[in-house]
Protein backbone atom coordinates (compact mmCIF):
# COMPACT_ATOMS: atom_id res chain seq x y z
CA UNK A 1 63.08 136.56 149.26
CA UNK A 2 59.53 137.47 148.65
CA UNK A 3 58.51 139.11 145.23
CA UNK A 4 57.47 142.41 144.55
CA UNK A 5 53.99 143.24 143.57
CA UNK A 6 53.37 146.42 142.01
CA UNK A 7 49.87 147.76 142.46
CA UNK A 8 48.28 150.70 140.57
CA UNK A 9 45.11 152.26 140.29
CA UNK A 10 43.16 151.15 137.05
CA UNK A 11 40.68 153.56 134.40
CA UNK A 12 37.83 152.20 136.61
CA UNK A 13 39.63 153.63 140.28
CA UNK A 14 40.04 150.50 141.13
CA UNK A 15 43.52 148.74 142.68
CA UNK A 16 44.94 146.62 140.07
CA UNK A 17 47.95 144.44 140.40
CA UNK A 18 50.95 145.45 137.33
CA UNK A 19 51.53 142.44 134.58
CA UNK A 20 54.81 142.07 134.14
CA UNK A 21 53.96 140.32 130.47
CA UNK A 22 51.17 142.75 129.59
CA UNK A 23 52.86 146.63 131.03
CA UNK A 24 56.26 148.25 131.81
CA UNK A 25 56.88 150.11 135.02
CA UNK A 26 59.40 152.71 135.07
CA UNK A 27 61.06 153.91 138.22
CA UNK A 28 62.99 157.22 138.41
CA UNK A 29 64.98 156.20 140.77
CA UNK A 30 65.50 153.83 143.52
CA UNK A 31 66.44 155.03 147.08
CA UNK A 32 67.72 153.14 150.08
CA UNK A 33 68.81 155.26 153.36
CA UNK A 34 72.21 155.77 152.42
CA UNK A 35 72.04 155.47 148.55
CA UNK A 36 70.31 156.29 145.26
CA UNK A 37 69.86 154.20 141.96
CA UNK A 38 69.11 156.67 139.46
CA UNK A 39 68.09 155.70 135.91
CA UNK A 40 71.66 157.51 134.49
CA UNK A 41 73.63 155.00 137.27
CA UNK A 42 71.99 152.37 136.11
CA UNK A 43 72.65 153.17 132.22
CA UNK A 44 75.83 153.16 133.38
CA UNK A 45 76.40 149.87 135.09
CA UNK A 46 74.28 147.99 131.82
CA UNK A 47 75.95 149.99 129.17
CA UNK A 48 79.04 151.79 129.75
CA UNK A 49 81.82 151.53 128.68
CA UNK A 50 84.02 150.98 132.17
CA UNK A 51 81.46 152.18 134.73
CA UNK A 52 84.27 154.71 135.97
CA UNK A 53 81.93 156.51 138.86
CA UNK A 54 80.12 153.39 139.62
CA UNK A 55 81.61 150.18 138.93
CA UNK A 56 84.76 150.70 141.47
CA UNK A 57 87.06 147.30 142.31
CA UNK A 58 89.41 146.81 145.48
CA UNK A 59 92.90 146.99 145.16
CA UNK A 60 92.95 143.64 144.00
CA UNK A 61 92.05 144.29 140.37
CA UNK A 62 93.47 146.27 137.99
CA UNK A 63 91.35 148.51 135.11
CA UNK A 64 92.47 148.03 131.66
CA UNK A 65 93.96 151.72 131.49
CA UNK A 66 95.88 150.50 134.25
CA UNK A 67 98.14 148.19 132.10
CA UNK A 68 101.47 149.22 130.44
CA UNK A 69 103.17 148.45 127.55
CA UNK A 70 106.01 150.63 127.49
CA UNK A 71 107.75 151.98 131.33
CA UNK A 72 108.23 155.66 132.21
CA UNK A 73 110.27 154.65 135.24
CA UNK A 74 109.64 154.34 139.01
CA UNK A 75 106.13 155.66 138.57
CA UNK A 76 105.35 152.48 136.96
CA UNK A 77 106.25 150.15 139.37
CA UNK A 78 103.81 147.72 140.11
CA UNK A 79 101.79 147.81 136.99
CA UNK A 80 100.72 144.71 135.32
CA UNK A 81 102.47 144.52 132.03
CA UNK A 82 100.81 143.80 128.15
CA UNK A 83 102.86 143.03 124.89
CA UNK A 84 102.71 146.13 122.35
CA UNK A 85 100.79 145.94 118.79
CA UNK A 86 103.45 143.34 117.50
CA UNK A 87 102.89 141.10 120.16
CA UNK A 88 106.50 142.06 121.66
CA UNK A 89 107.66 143.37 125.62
CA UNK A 90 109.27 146.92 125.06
CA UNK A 91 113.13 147.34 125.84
CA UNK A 92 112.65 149.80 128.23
CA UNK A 93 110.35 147.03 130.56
CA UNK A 94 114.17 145.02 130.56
CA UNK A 95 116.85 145.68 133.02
CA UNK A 96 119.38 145.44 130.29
CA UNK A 97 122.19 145.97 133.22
CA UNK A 98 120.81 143.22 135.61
CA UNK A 99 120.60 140.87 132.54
CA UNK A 100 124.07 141.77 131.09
CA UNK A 101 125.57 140.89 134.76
CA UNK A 102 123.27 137.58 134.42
CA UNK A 103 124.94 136.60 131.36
CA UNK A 104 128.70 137.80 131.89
CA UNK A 105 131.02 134.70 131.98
CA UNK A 106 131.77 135.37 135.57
CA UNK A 107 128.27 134.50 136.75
CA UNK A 108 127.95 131.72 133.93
CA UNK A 109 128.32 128.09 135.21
CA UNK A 110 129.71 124.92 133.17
CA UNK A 111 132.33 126.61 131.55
CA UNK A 112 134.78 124.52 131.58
CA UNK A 113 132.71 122.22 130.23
CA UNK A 114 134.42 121.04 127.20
CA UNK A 115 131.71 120.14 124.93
CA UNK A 116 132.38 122.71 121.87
CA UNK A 117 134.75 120.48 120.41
CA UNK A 118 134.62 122.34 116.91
CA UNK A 119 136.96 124.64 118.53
CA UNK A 120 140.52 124.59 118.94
CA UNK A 121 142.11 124.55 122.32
CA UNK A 122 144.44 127.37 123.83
CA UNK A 123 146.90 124.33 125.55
CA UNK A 124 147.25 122.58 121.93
CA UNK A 125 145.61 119.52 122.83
CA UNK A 126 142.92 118.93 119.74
CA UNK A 127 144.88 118.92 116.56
CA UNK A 128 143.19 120.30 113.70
CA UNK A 129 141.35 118.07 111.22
CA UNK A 130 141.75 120.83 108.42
CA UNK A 131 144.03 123.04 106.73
CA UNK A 132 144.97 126.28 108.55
CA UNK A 133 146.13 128.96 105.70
CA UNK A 134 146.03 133.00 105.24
CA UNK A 135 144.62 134.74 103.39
CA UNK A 136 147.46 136.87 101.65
CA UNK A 137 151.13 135.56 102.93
CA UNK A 138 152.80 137.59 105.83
CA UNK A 139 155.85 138.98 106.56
CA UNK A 140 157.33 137.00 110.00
CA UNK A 141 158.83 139.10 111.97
CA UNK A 142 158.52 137.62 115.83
CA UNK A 143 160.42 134.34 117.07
CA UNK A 144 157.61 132.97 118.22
CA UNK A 145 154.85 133.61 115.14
CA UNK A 146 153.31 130.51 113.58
CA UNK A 147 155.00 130.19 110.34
CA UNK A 148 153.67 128.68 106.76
CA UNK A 149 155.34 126.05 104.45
CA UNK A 150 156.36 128.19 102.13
CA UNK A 151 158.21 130.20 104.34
CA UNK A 152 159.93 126.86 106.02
CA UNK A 153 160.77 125.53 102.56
CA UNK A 154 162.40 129.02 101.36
CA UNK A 155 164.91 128.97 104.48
CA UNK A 156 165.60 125.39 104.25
CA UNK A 157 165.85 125.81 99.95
CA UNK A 158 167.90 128.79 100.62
CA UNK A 159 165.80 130.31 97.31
CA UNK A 160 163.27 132.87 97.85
CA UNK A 161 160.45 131.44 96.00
CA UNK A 162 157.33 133.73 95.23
CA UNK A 163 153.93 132.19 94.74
CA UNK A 164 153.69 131.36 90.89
CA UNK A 165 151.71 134.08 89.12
CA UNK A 166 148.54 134.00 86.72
CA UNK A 167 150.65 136.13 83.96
CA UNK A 168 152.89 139.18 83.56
CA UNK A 169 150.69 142.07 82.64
CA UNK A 170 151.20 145.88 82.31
CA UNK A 171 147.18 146.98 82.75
CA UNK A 172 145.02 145.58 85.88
CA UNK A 173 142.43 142.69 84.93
CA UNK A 174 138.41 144.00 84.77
CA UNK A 175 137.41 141.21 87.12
CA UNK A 176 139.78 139.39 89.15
CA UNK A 177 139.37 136.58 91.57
CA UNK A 178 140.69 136.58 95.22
CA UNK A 179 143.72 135.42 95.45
CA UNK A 180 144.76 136.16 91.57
CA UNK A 181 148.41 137.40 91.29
CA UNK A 182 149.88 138.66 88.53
CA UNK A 183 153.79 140.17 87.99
CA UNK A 184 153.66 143.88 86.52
CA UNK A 185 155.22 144.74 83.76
CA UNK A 186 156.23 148.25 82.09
CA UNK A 187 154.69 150.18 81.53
CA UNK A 188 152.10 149.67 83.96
CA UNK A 189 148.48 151.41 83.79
CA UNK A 190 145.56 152.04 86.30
CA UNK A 191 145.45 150.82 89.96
CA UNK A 192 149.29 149.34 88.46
CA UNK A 193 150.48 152.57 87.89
CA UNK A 194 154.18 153.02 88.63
CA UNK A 195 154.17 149.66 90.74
CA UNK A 196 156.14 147.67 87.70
CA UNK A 197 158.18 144.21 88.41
CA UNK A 198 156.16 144.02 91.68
CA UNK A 199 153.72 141.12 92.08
CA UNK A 200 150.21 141.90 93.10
CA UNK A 201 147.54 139.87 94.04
CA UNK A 202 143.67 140.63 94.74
CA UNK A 203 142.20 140.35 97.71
CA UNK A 204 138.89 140.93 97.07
CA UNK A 205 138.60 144.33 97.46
CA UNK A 206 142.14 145.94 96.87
CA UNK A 207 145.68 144.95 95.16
CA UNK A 208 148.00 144.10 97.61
CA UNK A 209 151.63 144.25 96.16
CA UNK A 210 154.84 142.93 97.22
CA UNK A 211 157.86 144.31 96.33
CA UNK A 212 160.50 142.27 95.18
CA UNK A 213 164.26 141.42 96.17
CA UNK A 214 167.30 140.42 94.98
CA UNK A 215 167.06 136.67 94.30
CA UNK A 216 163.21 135.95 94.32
CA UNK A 217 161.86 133.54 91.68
CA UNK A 218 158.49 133.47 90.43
CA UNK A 219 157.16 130.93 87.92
CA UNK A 220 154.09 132.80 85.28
CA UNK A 221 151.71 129.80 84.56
CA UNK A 222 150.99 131.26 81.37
CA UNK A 223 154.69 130.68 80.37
CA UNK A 224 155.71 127.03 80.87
CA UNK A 225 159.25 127.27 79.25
CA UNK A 226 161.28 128.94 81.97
CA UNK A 227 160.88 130.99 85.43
CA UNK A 228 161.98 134.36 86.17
CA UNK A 229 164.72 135.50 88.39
CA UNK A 230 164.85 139.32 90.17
CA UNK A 231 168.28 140.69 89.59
CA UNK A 232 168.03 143.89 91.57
CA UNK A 233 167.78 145.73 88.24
CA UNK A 234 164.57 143.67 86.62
CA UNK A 235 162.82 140.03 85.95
CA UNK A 236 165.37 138.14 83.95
CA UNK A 237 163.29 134.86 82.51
CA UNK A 238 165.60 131.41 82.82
CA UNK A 239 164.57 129.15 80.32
CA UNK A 240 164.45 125.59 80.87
CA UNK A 241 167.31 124.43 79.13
CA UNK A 242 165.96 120.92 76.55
CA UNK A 243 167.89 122.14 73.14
CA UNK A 244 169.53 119.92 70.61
CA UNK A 245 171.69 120.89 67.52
CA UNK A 246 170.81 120.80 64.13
CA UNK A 247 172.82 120.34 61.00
CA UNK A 248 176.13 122.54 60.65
CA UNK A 249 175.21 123.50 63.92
CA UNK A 250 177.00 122.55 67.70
CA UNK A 251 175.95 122.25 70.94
CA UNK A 252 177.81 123.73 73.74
CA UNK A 253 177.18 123.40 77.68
CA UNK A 254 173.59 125.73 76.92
CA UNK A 255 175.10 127.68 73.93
CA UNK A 256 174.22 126.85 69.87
CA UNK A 257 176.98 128.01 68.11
CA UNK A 258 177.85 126.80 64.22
CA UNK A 259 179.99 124.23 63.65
CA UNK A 260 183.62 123.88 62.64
CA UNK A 261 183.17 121.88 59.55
CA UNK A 262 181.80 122.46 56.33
CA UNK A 263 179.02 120.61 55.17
CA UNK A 264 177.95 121.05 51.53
CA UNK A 265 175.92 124.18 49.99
CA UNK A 266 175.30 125.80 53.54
CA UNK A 267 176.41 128.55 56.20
CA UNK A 268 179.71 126.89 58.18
CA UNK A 269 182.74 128.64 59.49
CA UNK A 270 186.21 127.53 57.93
CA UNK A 271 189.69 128.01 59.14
CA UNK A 272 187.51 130.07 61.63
CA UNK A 273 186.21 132.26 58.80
CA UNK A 274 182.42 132.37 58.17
CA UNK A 275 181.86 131.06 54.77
CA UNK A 276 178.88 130.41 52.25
CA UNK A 277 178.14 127.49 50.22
CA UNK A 278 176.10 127.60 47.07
CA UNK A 279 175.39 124.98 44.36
CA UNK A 280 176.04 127.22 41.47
CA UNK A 281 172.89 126.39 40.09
CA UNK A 282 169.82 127.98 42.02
CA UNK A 283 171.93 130.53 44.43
CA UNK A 284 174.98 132.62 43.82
CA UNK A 285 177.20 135.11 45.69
CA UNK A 286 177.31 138.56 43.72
CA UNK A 287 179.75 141.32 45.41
CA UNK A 288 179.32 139.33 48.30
CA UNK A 289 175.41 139.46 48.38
CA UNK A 290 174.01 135.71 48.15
CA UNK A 291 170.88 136.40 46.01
CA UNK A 292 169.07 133.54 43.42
CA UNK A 293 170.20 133.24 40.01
CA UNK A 294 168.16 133.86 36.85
CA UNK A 295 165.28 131.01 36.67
CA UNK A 296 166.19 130.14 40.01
CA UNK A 297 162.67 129.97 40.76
CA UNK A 298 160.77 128.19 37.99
CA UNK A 299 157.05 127.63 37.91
CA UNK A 300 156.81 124.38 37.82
CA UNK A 301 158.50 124.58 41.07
CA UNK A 302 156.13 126.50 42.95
CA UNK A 303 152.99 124.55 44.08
CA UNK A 304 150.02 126.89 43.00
CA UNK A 305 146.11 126.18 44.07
CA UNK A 306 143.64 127.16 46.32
CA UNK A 307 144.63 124.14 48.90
CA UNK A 308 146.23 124.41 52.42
CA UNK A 309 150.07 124.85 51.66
CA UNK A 310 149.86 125.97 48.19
CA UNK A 311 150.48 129.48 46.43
CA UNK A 312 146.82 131.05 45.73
CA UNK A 313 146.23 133.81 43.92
CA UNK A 314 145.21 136.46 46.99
CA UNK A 315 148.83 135.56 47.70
CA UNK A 316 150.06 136.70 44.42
CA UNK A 317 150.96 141.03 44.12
CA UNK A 318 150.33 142.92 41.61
CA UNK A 319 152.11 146.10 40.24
CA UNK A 320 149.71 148.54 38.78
CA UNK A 321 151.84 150.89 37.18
CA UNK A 322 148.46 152.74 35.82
CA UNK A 323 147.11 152.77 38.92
CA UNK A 324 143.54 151.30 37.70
CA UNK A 325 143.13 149.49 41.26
CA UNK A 326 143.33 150.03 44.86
CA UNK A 327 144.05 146.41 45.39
CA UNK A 328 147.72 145.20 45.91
CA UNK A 329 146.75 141.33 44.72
CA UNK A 330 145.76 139.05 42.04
CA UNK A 331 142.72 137.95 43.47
CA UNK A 332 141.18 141.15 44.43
CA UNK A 333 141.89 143.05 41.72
CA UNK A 334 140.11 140.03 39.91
CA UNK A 335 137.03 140.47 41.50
CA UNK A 336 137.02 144.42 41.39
CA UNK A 337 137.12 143.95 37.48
CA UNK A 338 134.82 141.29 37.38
CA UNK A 339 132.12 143.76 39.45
CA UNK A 340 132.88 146.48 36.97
CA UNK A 341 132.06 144.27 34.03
CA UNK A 342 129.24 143.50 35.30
CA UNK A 343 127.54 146.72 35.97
CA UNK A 344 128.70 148.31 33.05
CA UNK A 345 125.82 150.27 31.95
CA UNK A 346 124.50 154.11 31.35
CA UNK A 347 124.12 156.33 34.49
CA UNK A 348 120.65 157.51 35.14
CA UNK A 349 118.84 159.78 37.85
CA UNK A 350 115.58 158.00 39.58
CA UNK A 351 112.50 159.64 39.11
CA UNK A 352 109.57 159.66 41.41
CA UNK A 353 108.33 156.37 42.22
CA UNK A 354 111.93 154.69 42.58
CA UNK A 355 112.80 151.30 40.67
CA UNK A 356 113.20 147.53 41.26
CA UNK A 357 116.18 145.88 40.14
CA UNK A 358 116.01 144.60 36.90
CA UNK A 359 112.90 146.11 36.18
CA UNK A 360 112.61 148.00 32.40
CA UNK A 361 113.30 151.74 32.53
CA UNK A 362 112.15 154.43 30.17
CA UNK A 363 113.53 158.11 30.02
CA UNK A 364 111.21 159.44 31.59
CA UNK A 365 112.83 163.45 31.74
CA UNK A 366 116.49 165.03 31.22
CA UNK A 367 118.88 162.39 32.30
CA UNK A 368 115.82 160.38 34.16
CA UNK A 369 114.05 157.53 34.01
CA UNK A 370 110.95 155.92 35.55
CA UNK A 371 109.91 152.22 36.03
CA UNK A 372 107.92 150.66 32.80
CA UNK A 373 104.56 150.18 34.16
CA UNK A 374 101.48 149.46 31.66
CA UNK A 375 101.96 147.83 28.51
CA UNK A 376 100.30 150.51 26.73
CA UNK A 377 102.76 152.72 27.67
CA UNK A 378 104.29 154.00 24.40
CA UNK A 379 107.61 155.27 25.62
CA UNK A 380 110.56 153.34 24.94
CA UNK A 381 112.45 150.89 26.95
CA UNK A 382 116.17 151.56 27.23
CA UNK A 383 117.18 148.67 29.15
CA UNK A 384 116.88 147.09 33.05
CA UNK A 385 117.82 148.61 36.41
CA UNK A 386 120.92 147.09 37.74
CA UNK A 387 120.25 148.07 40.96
CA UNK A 388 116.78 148.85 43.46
CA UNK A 389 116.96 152.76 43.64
CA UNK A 390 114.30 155.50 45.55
CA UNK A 391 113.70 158.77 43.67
CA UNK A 392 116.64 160.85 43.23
CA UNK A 393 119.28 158.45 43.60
CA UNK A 394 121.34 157.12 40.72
CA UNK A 395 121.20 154.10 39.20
CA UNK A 396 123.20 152.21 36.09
CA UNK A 397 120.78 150.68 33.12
CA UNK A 398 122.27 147.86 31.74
CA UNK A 399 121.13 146.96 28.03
CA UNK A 400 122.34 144.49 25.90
CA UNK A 401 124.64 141.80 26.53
CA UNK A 402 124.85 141.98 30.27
CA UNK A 403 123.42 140.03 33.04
CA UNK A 404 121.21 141.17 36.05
CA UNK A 405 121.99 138.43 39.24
CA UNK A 406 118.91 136.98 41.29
CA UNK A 407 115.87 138.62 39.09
CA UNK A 408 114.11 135.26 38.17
CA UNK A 409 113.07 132.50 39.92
CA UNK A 410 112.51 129.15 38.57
CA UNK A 411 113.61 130.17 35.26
CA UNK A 412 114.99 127.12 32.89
CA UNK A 413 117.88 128.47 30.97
CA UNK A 414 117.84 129.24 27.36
CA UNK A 415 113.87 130.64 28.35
CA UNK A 416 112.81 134.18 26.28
CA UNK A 417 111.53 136.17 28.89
CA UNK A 418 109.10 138.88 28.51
CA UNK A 419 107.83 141.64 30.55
CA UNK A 420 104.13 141.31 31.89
CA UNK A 421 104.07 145.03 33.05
CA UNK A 422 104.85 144.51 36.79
CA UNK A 423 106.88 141.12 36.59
CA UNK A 424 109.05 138.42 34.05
CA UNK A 425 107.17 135.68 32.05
CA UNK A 426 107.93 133.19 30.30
CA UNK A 427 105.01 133.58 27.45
CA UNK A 428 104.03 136.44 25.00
CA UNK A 429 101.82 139.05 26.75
CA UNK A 430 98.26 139.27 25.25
CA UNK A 431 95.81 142.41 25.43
CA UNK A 432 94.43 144.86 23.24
CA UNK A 433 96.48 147.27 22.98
CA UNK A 434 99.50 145.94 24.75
CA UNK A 435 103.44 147.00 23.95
CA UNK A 436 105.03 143.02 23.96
CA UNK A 437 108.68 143.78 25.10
CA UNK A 438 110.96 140.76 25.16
CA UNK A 439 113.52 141.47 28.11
CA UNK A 440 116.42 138.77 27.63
CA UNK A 441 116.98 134.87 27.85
CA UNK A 442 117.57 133.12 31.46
CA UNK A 443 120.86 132.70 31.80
CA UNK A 444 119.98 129.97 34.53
CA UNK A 445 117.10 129.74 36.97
CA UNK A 446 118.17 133.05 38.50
CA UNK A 447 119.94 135.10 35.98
CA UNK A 448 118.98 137.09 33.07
CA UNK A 449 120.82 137.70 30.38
CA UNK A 450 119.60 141.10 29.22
CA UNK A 451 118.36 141.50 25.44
CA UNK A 452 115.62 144.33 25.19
CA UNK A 453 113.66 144.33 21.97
CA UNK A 454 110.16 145.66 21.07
CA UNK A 455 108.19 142.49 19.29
CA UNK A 456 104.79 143.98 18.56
CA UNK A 457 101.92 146.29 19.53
CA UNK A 458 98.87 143.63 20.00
CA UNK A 459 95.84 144.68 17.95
């Protein structure tokens, strides 16, 4: 095909052929005899966005609007098909019918394939490799039922035997187990409530109870010295019987009864008549009441101490006939006087500022007294606070010839210990001016025995 020259007429009037590299030519439109190009067609077929009006396929292609993700029914047949935004074919593009008659075991194939051979088979022939069990145990009722052991073993015992029990209890545990069983007792609380001497066990989301008959036997595992036996009436316990007789006593078939014979300074029946022995010595029989005789019971008899097995004094009673104690025994009444005696003191009020323990105190007001600060304080110094106290609160001043616990710290004993103004010391203040108050002697490293006395006013 031959190229098209486009010629135009130049400034000059001249013919002049178009340069494609150096001018543009625009055409309106172009026309054939049946069609027109216009520039808006065109614009259309470059840069549209589907070319609707003009670019038109066969009925061989599809547009993009044309696809489906989802069906409205028989006006969608035909339509190509696209997954939705997750990539997924809608339900409603399924025949779920169609499919469901696909899958049905009539229209499956190879089913009687045996090659699932974790399952059992209907005509018994796979045994199992495991235990079969229930959950909870049933009541049989049917000839032909599969049975359990337990049921087997209580028709061929002849005993109706219960599964053993956990414990006997009257209230229902917080947080049982499945499977835990317990017997109920009286009188029974909660989810238990009226459902005593029945055994109930937990099934994981309810009791399940089982009421008992005449004859059942039920072992508790928290009681290993007999089972229990349901009379009609109530849970009678049968010990295990592994007894033997002691002195002046007899052993018959399961009874203990006392024996015939008399043996020495002890209970024994004679001529069929109960009768007591004493020695005369320790015991006697006073208008027939056996009691001890005087000094009976000496001390050097009884084994006192603080050890295992011996008599201590918290095990001793008292009688306060002045009724000076709330304590009923040696011991503590021992160390309620001992705490007395050592706060024994004068009773002060706090006043603002509060107070250390064993700090100095001066009276400070009516009935008050303040911490001893600076050593040019003039006032007086009564004695040390037995106690830390806040303003307003009581608090017991002890002065001479008592101790205050756990003041000092490092102290050696037999140390005079003076007061620095906010703490102890072991040497004489110094300062013009300055009160030297001696506070007591260290009783040990920690203790102070108090001794206030004023030494000197330094010049």
């Amino acid at each position: 095909m031959a190229d098209i020259k486009v010629l135009y007429v130049n400034g000059d009037g001249y013919n002049q052929e178009h340069s494609e590299a150096a001018d543009s030519v625009k055409f309106l439109s172009f026309k054939t005899a049946n069609k027109e190009l216009t520039d808006a067609k065109l614009s259309n077929l470059i840069d549209g966005a589907d070319a609707n009006d003009e670019h038109i396929h066969d009925a061989r292609y599809f547009r993009e609007n044309e696809f489906i993700a989802s069906s409205a029914g028989v006006a969608d047949a035909g339509k190509p098909v696209k997954s939705d935004a997750a990539g997924k074919i809608d339900n409603s593009l399924i025949n779920v019918s169609a499919l469901n008659a696909l899958l049905s075991h009539g229209s499956l194939s190879g089913l009687g394939a045996d090659d699932h051979t974790i399952y059992t088979k209907a005509d018994g022939t796979r045994d199992f490799t495991g235990k079969v069990k229930y959950n909870s145990h049933p009541a049989f009722s049917v000839d032909t039922e599969l049975v359990d052991k337990k049921y087997v073993d209580d028709l061929i015992v002849g005993t109706e035997w219960l599964n053993s029990v956990i414990n006997r209890l009257a209230t229902p545990p917080v947080s049982p187990a499945v499977g835990d069983r317990y017997l109920i007792t009286a009188t029974a609380t909660g989810a238990w409530a009226g459902k005593e001497d029945q055994v109930a066990q937990w099934s994981g989301a309810a009791w399940v109870y089982t009421v008992p008959t005449t004859g059942m036997q039920v072992s508790v595992d928290a009681e290993t010295d007999g089972v229990y036996l349901y009379t009609g009436a109530g849970w009678d316990k049968k010990f295990y019987e592994a007894t033997t007789a002691s002195g002046g006593l007899q052993k018959v078939g399961v009874d203990i009864s006392l024996a015939s014979s008399v043996a020495g300074a002890a209970l024994a029946l004679a001529a069929g008549v109960l009768d007591v022995q004493v020695d005369g010595v320790g015991i006697e029989i006073v208008a027939d009441a056996l009691q001890l005789k005087n000094l009976g019971v000496k001390a050097g008899k009884i084994d006192f101490g603080t050890g295992a097995g011996q008599v201590k004094a918290s095990l001793i009673p008292i009688v306060d006939a002045g009724n000076y104690t709330a304590q009923t025994e040696v011991e503590a009444a021992l160390q309620e006087i001992y705490g007395k005696l050592a706060s024994i003191g004068v009773e002060y009020t706090v006043a603002v500022g509060g107070i250390s323990k064993g700090f100095p105190a001066y009276v400070s007001g009516n009935n008050t007294v303040s911490e001893y600060g600076a050593l040019t304080n003039t006032a007086r110094i009564i004695g040390l606070a037995y106690s830390a106290q806040t303003a307003g609160q009581p608090v017991t001043i002890l002065a001479n010839d008592a101790v205050v616990p756990g003041v000092l710290s490092g102290a050696t004993a037999g140390q005079t210990i003076y007061w620095s103004g906010s703490a102890f010391v072991a040497t004489v203040p110094s300062g013009s001016g300055s009160h030297v108050w001696k506070l007591g002697v260290a009783k040990n490293a920690t203790d102070l025995h108090v001794e206030v006395e004023f030494i000197k006013k330094n010049a």
